[in-house]
C-alpha atoms as a PDB file:
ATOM      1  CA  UNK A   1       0.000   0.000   0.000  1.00  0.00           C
ATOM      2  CA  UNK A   2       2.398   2.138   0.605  1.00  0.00           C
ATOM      3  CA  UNK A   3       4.437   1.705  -2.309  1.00  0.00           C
ATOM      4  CA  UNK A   4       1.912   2.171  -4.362  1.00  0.00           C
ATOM      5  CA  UNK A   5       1.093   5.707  -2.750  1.00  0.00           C
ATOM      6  CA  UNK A   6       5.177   6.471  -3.037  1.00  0.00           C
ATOM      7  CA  UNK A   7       4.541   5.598  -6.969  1.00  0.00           C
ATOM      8  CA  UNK A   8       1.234   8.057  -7.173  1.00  0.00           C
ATOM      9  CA  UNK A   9       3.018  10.895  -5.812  1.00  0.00           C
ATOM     10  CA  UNK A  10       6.211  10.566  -7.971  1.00  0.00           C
ATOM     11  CA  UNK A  11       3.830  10.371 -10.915  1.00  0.00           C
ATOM     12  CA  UNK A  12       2.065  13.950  -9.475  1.00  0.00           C
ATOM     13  CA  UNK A  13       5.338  15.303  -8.959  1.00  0.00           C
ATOM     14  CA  UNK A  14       6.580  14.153 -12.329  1.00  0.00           C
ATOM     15  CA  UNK A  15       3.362  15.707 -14.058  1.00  0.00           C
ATOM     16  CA  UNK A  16       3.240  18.802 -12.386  1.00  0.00           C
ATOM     17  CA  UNK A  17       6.908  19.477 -13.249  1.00  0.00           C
ATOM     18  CA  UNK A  18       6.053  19.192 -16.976  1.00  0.00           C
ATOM     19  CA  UNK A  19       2.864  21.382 -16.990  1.00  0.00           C
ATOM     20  CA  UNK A  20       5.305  24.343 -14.923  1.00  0.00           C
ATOM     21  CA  UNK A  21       7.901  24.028 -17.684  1.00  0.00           C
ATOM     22  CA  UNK A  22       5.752  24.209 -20.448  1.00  0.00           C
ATOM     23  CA  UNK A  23       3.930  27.730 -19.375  1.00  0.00           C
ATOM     24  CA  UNK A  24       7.468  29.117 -18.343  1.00  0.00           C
ATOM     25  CA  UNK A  25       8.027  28.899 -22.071  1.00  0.00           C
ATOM     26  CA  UNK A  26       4.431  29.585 -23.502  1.00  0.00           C
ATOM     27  CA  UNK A  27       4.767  33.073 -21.165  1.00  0.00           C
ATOM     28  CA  UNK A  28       8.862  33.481 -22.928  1.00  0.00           C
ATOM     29  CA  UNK A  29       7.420  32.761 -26.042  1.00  0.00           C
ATOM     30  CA  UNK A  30       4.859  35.723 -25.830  1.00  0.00           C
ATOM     31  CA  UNK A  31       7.042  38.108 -24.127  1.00  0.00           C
ATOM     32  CA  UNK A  32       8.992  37.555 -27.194  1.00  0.00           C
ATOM     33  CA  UNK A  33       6.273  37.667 -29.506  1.00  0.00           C
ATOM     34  CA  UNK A  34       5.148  41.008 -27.735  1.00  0.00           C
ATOM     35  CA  UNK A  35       8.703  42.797 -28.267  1.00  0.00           C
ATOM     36  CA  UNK A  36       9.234  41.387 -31.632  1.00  0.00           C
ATOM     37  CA  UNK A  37       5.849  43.494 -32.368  1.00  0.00           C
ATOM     38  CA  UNK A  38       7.083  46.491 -30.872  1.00  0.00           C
ATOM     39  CA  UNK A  39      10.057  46.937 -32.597  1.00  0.00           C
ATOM     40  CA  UNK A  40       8.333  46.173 -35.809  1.00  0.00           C
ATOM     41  CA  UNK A  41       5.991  48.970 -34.752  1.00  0.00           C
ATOM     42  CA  UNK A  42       8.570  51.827 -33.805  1.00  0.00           C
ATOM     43  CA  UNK A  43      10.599  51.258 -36.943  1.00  0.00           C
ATOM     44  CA  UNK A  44       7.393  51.416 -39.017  1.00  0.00           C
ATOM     45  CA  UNK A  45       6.421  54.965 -37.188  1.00  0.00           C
ATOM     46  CA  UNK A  46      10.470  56.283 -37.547  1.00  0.00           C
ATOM     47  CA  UNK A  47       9.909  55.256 -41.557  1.00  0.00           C
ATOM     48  CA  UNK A  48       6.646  57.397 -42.095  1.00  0.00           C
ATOM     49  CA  UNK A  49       8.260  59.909 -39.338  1.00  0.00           C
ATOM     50  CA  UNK A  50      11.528  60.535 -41.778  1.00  0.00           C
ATOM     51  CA  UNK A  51       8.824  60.260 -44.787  1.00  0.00           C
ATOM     52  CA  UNK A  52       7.004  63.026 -43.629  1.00  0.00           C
ATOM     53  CA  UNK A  53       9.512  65.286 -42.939  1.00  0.00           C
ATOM     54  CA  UNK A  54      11.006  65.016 -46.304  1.00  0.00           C
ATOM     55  CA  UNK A  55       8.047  65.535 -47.922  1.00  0.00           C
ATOM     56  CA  UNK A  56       7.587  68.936 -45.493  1.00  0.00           C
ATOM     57  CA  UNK A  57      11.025  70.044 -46.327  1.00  0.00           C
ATOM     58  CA  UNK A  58      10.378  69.457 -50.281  1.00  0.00           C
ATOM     59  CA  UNK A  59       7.283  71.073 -49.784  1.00  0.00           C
ATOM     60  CA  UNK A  60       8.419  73.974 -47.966  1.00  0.00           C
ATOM     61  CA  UNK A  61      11.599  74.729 -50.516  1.00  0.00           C
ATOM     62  CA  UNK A  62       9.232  74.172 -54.029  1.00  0.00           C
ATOM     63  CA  UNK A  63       6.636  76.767 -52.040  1.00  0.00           C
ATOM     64  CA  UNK A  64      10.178  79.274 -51.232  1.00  0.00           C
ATOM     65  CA  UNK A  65      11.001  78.901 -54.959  1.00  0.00           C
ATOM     66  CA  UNK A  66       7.405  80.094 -56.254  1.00  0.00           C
ATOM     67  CA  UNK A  67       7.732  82.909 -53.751  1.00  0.00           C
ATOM     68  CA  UNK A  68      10.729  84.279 -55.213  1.00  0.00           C
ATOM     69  CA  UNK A  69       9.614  83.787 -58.574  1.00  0.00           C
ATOM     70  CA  UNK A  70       6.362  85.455 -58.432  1.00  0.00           C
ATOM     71  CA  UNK A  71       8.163  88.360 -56.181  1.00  0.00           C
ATOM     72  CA  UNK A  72      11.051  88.854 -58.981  1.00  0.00           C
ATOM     73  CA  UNK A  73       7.576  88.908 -61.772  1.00  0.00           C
ATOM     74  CA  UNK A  74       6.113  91.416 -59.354  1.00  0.00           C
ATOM     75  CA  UNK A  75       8.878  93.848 -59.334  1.00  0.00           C
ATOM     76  CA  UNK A  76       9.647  93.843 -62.854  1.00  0.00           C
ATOM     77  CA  UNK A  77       6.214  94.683 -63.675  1.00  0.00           C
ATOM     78  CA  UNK A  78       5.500  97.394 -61.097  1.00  0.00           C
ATOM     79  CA  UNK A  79       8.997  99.109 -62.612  1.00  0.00           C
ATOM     80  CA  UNK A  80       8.461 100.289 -65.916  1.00  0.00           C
ATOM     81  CA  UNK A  81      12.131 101.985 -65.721  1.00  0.00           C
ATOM     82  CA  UNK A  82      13.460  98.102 -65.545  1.00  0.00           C
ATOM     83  CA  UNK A  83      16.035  97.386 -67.937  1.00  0.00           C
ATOM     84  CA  UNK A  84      17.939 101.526 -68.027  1.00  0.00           C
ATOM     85  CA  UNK A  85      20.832 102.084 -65.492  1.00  0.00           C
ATOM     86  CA  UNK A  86      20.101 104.944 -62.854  1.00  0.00           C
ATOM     87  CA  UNK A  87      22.362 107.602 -64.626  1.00  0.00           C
ATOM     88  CA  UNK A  88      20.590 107.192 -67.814  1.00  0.00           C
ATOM     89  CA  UNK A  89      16.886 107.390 -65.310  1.00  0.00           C
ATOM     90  CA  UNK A  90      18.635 110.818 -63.807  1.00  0.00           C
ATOM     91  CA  UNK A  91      19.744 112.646 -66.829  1.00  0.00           C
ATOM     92  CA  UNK A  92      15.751 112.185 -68.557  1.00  0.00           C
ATOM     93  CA  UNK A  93      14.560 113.374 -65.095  1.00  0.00           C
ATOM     94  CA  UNK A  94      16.694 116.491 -64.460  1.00  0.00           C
ATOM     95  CA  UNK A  95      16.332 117.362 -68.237  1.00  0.00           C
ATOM     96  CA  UNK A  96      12.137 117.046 -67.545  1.00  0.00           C
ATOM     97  CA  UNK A  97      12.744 119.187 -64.496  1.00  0.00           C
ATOM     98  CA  UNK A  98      14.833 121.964 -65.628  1.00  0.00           C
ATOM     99  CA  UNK A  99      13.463 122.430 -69.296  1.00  0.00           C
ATOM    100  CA  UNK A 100      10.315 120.800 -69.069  1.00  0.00           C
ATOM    101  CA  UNK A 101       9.103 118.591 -72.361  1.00  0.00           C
ATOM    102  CA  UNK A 102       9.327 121.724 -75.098  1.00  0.00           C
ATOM    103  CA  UNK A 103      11.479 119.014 -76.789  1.00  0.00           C
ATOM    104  CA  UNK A 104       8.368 117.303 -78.326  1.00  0.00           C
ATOM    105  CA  UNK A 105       7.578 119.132 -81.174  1.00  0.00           C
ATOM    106  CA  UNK A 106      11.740 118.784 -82.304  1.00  0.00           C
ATOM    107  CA  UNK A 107      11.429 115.026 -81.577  1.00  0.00           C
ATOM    108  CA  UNK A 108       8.269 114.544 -83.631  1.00  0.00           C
ATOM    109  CA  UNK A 109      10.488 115.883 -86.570  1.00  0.00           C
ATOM    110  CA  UNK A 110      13.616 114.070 -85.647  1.00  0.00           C
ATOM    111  CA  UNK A 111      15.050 117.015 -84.698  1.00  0.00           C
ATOM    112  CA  UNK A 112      16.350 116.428 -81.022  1.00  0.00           C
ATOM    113  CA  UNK A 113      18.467 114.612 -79.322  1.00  0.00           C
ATOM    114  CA  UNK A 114      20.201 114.263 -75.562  1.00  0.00           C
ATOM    115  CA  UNK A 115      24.014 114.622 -75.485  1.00  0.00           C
ATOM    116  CA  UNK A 116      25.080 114.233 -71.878  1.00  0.00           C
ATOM    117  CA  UNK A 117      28.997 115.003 -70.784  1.00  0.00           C
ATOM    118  CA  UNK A 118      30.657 114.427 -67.411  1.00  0.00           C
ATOM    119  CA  UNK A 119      33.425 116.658 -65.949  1.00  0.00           C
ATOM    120  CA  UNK A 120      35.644 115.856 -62.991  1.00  0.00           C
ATOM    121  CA  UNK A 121      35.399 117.956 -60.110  1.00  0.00           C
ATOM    122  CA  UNK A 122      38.275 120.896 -61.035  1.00  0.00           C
ATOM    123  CA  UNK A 123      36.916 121.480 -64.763  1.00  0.00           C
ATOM    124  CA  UNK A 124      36.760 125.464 -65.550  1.00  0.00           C
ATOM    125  CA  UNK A 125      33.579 127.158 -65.662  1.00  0.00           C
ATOM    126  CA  UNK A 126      34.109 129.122 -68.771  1.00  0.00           C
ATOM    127  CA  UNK A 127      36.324 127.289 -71.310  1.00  0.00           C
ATOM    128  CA  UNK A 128      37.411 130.032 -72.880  1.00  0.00           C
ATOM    129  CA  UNK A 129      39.005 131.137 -70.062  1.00  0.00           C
ATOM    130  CA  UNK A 130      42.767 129.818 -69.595  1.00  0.00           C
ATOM    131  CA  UNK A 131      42.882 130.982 -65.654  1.00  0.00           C
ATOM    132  CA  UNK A 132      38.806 130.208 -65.283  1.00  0.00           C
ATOM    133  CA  UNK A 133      37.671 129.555 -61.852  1.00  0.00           C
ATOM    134  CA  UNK A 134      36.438 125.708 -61.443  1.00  0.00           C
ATOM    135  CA  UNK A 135      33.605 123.678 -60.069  1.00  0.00           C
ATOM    136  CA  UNK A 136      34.275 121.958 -56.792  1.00  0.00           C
ATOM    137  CA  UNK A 137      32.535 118.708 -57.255  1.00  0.00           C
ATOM    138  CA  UNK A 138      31.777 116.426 -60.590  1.00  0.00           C
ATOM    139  CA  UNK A 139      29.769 117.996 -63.321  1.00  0.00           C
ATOM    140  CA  UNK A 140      27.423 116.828 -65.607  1.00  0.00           C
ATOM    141  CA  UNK A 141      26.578 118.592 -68.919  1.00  0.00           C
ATOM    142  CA  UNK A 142      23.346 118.079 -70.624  1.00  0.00           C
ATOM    143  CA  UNK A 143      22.441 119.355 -74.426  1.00  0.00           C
ATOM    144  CA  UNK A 144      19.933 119.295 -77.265  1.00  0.00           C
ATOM    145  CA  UNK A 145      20.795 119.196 -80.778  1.00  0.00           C
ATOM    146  CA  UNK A 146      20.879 122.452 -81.481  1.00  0.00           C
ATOM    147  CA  UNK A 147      22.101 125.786 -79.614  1.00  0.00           C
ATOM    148  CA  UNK A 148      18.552 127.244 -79.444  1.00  0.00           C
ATOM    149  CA  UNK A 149      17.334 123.906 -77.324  1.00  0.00           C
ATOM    150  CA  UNK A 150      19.769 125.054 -74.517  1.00  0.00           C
ATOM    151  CA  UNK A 151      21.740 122.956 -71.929  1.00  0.00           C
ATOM    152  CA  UNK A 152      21.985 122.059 -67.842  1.00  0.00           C
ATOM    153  CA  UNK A 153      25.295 121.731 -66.312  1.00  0.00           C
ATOM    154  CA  UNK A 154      24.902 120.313 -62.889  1.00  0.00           C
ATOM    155  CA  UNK A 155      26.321 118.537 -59.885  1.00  0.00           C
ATOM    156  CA  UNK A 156      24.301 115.273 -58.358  1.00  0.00           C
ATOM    157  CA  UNK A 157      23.973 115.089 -54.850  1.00  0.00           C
ATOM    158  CA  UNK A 158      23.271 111.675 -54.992  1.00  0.00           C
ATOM    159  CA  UNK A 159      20.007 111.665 -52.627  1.00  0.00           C
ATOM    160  CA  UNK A 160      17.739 112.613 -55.374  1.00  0.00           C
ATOM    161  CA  UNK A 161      18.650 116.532 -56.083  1.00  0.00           C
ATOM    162  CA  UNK A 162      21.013 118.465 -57.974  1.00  0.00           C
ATOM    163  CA  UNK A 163      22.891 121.564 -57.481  1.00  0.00           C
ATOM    164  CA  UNK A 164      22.207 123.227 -60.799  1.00  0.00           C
ATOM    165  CA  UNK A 165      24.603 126.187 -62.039  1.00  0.00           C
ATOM    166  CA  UNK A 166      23.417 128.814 -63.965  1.00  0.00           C
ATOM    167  CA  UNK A 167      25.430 128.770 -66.918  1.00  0.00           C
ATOM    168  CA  UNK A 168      25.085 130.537 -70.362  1.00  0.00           C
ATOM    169  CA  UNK A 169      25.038 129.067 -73.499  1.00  0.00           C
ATOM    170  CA  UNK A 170      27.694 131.476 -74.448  1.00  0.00           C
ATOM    171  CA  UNK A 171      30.285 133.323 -72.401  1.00  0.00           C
ATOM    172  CA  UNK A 172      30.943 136.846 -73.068  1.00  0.00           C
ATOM    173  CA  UNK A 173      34.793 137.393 -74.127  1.00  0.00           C
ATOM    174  CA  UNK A 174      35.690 140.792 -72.667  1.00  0.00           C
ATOM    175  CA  UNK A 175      39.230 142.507 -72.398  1.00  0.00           C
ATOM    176  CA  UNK A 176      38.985 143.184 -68.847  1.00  0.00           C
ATOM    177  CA  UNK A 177      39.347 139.568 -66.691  1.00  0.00           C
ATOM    178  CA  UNK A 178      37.436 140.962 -63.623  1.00  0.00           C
ATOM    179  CA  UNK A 179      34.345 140.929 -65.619  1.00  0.00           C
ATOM    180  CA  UNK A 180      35.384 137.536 -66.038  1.00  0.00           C
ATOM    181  CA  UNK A 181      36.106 136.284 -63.063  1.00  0.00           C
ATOM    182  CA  UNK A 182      33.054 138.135 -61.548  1.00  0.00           C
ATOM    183  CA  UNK A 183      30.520 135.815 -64.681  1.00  0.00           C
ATOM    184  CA  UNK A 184      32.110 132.911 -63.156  1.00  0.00           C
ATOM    185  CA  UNK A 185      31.892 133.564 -59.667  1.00  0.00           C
ATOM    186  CA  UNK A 186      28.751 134.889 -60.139  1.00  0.00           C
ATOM    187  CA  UNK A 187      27.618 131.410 -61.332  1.00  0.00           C
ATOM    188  CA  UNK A 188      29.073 129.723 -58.308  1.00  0.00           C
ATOM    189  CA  UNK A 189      27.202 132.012 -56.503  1.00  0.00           C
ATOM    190  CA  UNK A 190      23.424 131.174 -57.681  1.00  0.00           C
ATOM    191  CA  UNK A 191      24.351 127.540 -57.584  1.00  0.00           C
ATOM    192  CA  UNK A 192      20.480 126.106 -56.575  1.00  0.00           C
ATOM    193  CA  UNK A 193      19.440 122.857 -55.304  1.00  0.00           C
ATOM    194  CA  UNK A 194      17.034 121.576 -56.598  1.00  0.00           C
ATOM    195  CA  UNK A 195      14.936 118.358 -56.090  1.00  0.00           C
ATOM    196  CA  UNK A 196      14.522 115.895 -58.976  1.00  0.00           C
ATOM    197  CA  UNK A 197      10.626 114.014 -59.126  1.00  0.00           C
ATOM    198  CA  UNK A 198      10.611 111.008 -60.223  1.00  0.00           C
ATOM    199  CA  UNK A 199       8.179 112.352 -63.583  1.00  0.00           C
ATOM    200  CA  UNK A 200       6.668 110.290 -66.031  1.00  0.00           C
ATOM    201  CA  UNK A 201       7.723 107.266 -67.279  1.00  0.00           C
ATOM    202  CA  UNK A 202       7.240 107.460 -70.488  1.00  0.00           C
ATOM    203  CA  UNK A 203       8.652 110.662 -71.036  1.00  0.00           C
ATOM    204  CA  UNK A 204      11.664 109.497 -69.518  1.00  0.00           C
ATOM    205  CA  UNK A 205      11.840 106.551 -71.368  1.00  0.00           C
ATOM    206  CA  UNK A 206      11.418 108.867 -75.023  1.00  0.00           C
ATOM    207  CA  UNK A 207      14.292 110.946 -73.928  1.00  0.00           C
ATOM    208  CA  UNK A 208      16.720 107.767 -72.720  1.00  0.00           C
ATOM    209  CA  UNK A 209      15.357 106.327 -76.348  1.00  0.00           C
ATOM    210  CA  UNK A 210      17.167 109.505 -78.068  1.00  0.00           C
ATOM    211  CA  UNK A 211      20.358 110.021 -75.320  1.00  0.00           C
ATOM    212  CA  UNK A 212      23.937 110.184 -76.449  1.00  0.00           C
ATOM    213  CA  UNK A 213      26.411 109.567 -73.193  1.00  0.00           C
ATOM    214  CA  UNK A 214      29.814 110.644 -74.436  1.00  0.00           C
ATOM    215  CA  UNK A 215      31.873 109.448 -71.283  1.00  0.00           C
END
Protein backbone atom coordinates (compact mmCIF):
# COMPACT_ATOMS: atom_id res chain seq x y z
CA UNK A 1 0.00 0.00 0.00
CA UNK A 2 2.40 2.14 0.60
CA UNK A 3 4.44 1.70 -2.31
CA UNK A 4 1.91 2.17 -4.36
CA UNK A 5 1.09 5.71 -2.75
CA UNK A 6 5.18 6.47 -3.04
CA UNK A 7 4.54 5.60 -6.97
CA UNK A 8 1.23 8.06 -7.17
CA UNK A 9 3.02 10.89 -5.81
CA UNK A 10 6.21 10.57 -7.97
CA UNK A 11 3.83 10.37 -10.91
CA UNK A 12 2.07 13.95 -9.47
CA UNK A 13 5.34 15.30 -8.96
CA UNK A 14 6.58 14.15 -12.33
CA UNK A 15 3.36 15.71 -14.06
CA UNK A 16 3.24 18.80 -12.39
CA UNK A 17 6.91 19.48 -13.25
CA UNK A 18 6.05 19.19 -16.98
CA UNK A 19 2.86 21.38 -16.99
CA UNK A 20 5.30 24.34 -14.92
CA UNK A 21 7.90 24.03 -17.68
CA UNK A 22 5.75 24.21 -20.45
CA UNK A 23 3.93 27.73 -19.38
CA UNK A 24 7.47 29.12 -18.34
CA UNK A 25 8.03 28.90 -22.07
CA UNK A 26 4.43 29.59 -23.50
CA UNK A 27 4.77 33.07 -21.17
CA UNK A 28 8.86 33.48 -22.93
CA UNK A 29 7.42 32.76 -26.04
CA UNK A 30 4.86 35.72 -25.83
CA UNK A 31 7.04 38.11 -24.13
CA UNK A 32 8.99 37.55 -27.19
CA UNK A 33 6.27 37.67 -29.51
CA UNK A 34 5.15 41.01 -27.73
CA UNK A 35 8.70 42.80 -28.27
CA UNK A 36 9.23 41.39 -31.63
CA UNK A 37 5.85 43.49 -32.37
CA UNK A 38 7.08 46.49 -30.87
CA UNK A 39 10.06 46.94 -32.60
CA UNK A 40 8.33 46.17 -35.81
CA UNK A 41 5.99 48.97 -34.75
CA UNK A 42 8.57 51.83 -33.81
CA UNK A 43 10.60 51.26 -36.94
CA UNK A 44 7.39 51.42 -39.02
CA UNK A 45 6.42 54.96 -37.19
CA UNK A 46 10.47 56.28 -37.55
CA UNK A 47 9.91 55.26 -41.56
CA UNK A 48 6.65 57.40 -42.09
CA UNK A 49 8.26 59.91 -39.34
CA UNK A 50 11.53 60.54 -41.78
CA UNK A 51 8.82 60.26 -44.79
CA UNK A 52 7.00 63.03 -43.63
CA UNK A 53 9.51 65.29 -42.94
CA UNK A 54 11.01 65.02 -46.30
CA UNK A 55 8.05 65.54 -47.92
CA UNK A 56 7.59 68.94 -45.49
CA UNK A 57 11.02 70.04 -46.33
CA UNK A 58 10.38 69.46 -50.28
CA UNK A 59 7.28 71.07 -49.78
CA UNK A 60 8.42 73.97 -47.97
CA UNK A 61 11.60 74.73 -50.52
CA UNK A 62 9.23 74.17 -54.03
CA UNK A 63 6.64 76.77 -52.04
CA UNK A 64 10.18 79.27 -51.23
CA UNK A 65 11.00 78.90 -54.96
CA UNK A 66 7.40 80.09 -56.25
CA UNK A 67 7.73 82.91 -53.75
CA UNK A 68 10.73 84.28 -55.21
CA UNK A 69 9.61 83.79 -58.57
CA UNK A 70 6.36 85.45 -58.43
CA UNK A 71 8.16 88.36 -56.18
CA UNK A 72 11.05 88.85 -58.98
CA UNK A 73 7.58 88.91 -61.77
CA UNK A 74 6.11 91.42 -59.35
CA UNK A 75 8.88 93.85 -59.33
CA UNK A 76 9.65 93.84 -62.85
CA UNK A 77 6.21 94.68 -63.67
CA UNK A 78 5.50 97.39 -61.10
CA UNK A 79 9.00 99.11 -62.61
CA UNK A 80 8.46 100.29 -65.92
CA UNK A 81 12.13 101.98 -65.72
CA UNK A 82 13.46 98.10 -65.55
CA UNK A 83 16.03 97.39 -67.94
CA UNK A 84 17.94 101.53 -68.03
CA UNK A 85 20.83 102.08 -65.49
CA UNK A 86 20.10 104.94 -62.85
CA UNK A 87 22.36 107.60 -64.63
CA UNK A 88 20.59 107.19 -67.81
CA UNK A 89 16.89 107.39 -65.31
CA UNK A 90 18.63 110.82 -63.81
CA UNK A 91 19.74 112.65 -66.83
CA UNK A 92 15.75 112.19 -68.56
CA UNK A 93 14.56 113.37 -65.10
CA UNK A 94 16.69 116.49 -64.46
CA UNK A 95 16.33 117.36 -68.24
CA UNK A 96 12.14 117.05 -67.55
CA UNK A 97 12.74 119.19 -64.50
CA UNK A 98 14.83 121.96 -65.63
CA UNK A 99 13.46 122.43 -69.30
CA UNK A 100 10.32 120.80 -69.07
CA UNK A 101 9.10 118.59 -72.36
CA UNK A 102 9.33 121.72 -75.10
CA UNK A 103 11.48 119.01 -76.79
CA UNK A 104 8.37 117.30 -78.33
CA UNK A 105 7.58 119.13 -81.17
CA UNK A 106 11.74 118.78 -82.30
CA UNK A 107 11.43 115.03 -81.58
CA UNK A 108 8.27 114.54 -83.63
CA UNK A 109 10.49 115.88 -86.57
CA UNK A 110 13.62 114.07 -85.65
CA UNK A 111 15.05 117.01 -84.70
CA UNK A 112 16.35 116.43 -81.02
CA UNK A 113 18.47 114.61 -79.32
CA UNK A 114 20.20 114.26 -75.56
CA UNK A 115 24.01 114.62 -75.49
CA UNK A 116 25.08 114.23 -71.88
CA UNK A 117 29.00 115.00 -70.78
CA UNK A 118 30.66 114.43 -67.41
CA UNK A 119 33.42 116.66 -65.95
CA UNK A 120 35.64 115.86 -62.99
CA UNK A 121 35.40 117.96 -60.11
CA UNK A 122 38.27 120.90 -61.04
CA UNK A 123 36.92 121.48 -64.76
CA UNK A 124 36.76 125.46 -65.55
CA UNK A 125 33.58 127.16 -65.66
CA UNK A 126 34.11 129.12 -68.77
CA UNK A 127 36.32 127.29 -71.31
CA UNK A 128 37.41 130.03 -72.88
CA UNK A 129 39.01 131.14 -70.06
CA UNK A 130 42.77 129.82 -69.60
CA UNK A 131 42.88 130.98 -65.65
CA UNK A 132 38.81 130.21 -65.28
CA UNK A 133 37.67 129.56 -61.85
CA UNK A 134 36.44 125.71 -61.44
CA UNK A 135 33.60 123.68 -60.07
CA UNK A 136 34.27 121.96 -56.79
CA UNK A 137 32.53 118.71 -57.26
CA UNK A 138 31.78 116.43 -60.59
CA UNK A 139 29.77 118.00 -63.32
CA UNK A 140 27.42 116.83 -65.61
CA UNK A 141 26.58 118.59 -68.92
CA UNK A 142 23.35 118.08 -70.62
CA UNK A 143 22.44 119.35 -74.43
CA UNK A 144 19.93 119.30 -77.26
CA UNK A 145 20.80 119.20 -80.78
CA UNK A 146 20.88 122.45 -81.48
CA UNK A 147 22.10 125.79 -79.61
CA UNK A 148 18.55 127.24 -79.44
CA UNK A 149 17.33 123.91 -77.32
CA UNK A 150 19.77 125.05 -74.52
CA UNK A 151 21.74 122.96 -71.93
CA UNK A 152 21.99 122.06 -67.84
CA UNK A 153 25.29 121.73 -66.31
CA UNK A 154 24.90 120.31 -62.89
CA UNK A 155 26.32 118.54 -59.88
CA UNK A 156 24.30 115.27 -58.36
CA UNK A 157 23.97 115.09 -54.85
CA UNK A 158 23.27 111.67 -54.99
CA UNK A 159 20.01 111.66 -52.63
CA UNK A 160 17.74 112.61 -55.37
CA UNK A 161 18.65 116.53 -56.08
CA UNK A 162 21.01 118.46 -57.97
CA UNK A 163 22.89 121.56 -57.48
CA UNK A 164 22.21 123.23 -60.80
CA UNK A 165 24.60 126.19 -62.04
CA UNK A 166 23.42 128.81 -63.97
CA UNK A 167 25.43 128.77 -66.92
CA UNK A 168 25.09 130.54 -70.36
CA UNK A 169 25.04 129.07 -73.50
CA UNK A 170 27.69 131.48 -74.45
CA UNK A 171 30.29 133.32 -72.40
CA UNK A 172 30.94 136.85 -73.07
CA UNK A 173 34.79 137.39 -74.13
CA UNK A 174 35.69 140.79 -72.67
CA UNK A 175 39.23 142.51 -72.40
CA UNK A 176 38.98 143.18 -68.85
CA UNK A 177 39.35 139.57 -66.69
CA UNK A 178 37.44 140.96 -63.62
CA UNK A 179 34.34 140.93 -65.62
CA UNK A 180 35.38 137.54 -66.04
CA UNK A 181 36.11 136.28 -63.06
CA UNK A 182 33.05 138.13 -61.55
CA UNK A 183 30.52 135.81 -64.68
CA UNK A 184 32.11 132.91 -63.16
CA UNK A 185 31.89 133.56 -59.67
CA UNK A 186 28.75 134.89 -60.14
CA UNK A 187 27.62 131.41 -61.33
CA UNK A 188 29.07 129.72 -58.31
CA UNK A 189 27.20 132.01 -56.50
CA UNK A 190 23.42 131.17 -57.68
CA UNK A 191 24.35 127.54 -57.58
CA UNK A 192 20.48 126.11 -56.57
CA UNK A 193 19.44 122.86 -55.30
CA UNK A 194 17.03 121.58 -56.60
CA UNK A 195 14.94 118.36 -56.09
CA UNK A 196 14.52 115.90 -58.98
CA UNK A 197 10.63 114.01 -59.13
CA UNK A 198 10.61 111.01 -60.22
CA UNK A 199 8.18 112.35 -63.58
CA UNK A 200 6.67 110.29 -66.03
CA UNK A 201 7.72 107.27 -67.28
CA UNK A 202 7.24 107.46 -70.49
CA UNK A 203 8.65 110.66 -71.04
CA UNK A 204 11.66 109.50 -69.52
CA UNK A 205 11.84 106.55 -71.37
CA UNK A 206 11.42 108.87 -75.02
CA UNK A 207 14.29 110.95 -73.93
CA UNK A 208 16.72 107.77 -72.72
CA UNK A 209 15.36 106.33 -76.35
CA UNK A 210 17.17 109.51 -78.07
CA UNK A 211 20.36 110.02 -75.32
CA UNK A 212 23.94 110.18 -76.45
CA UNK A 213 26.41 109.57 -73.19
CA UNK A 214 29.81 110.64 -74.44
CA UNK A 215 31.87 109.45 -71.28
Amino acid sequence: MKSSMVLIMVAVFILTGCGGKTNDEKSASSDYSTEETQETASSSQAATSESSSQSAETSTSTSSTITTTTSSEMIEETNPLAGYTDDQIEYARVWLTIMGTNYKSDLANNEFELNVRRAPAGSPINPYDESSLTFPNETVMISGKYGYQSGIVYSSNHDGSITYYPVPSHFQQPDDQAILKEEEQNILNNAQRINIPTGNPEDIKELIRVMNIEN
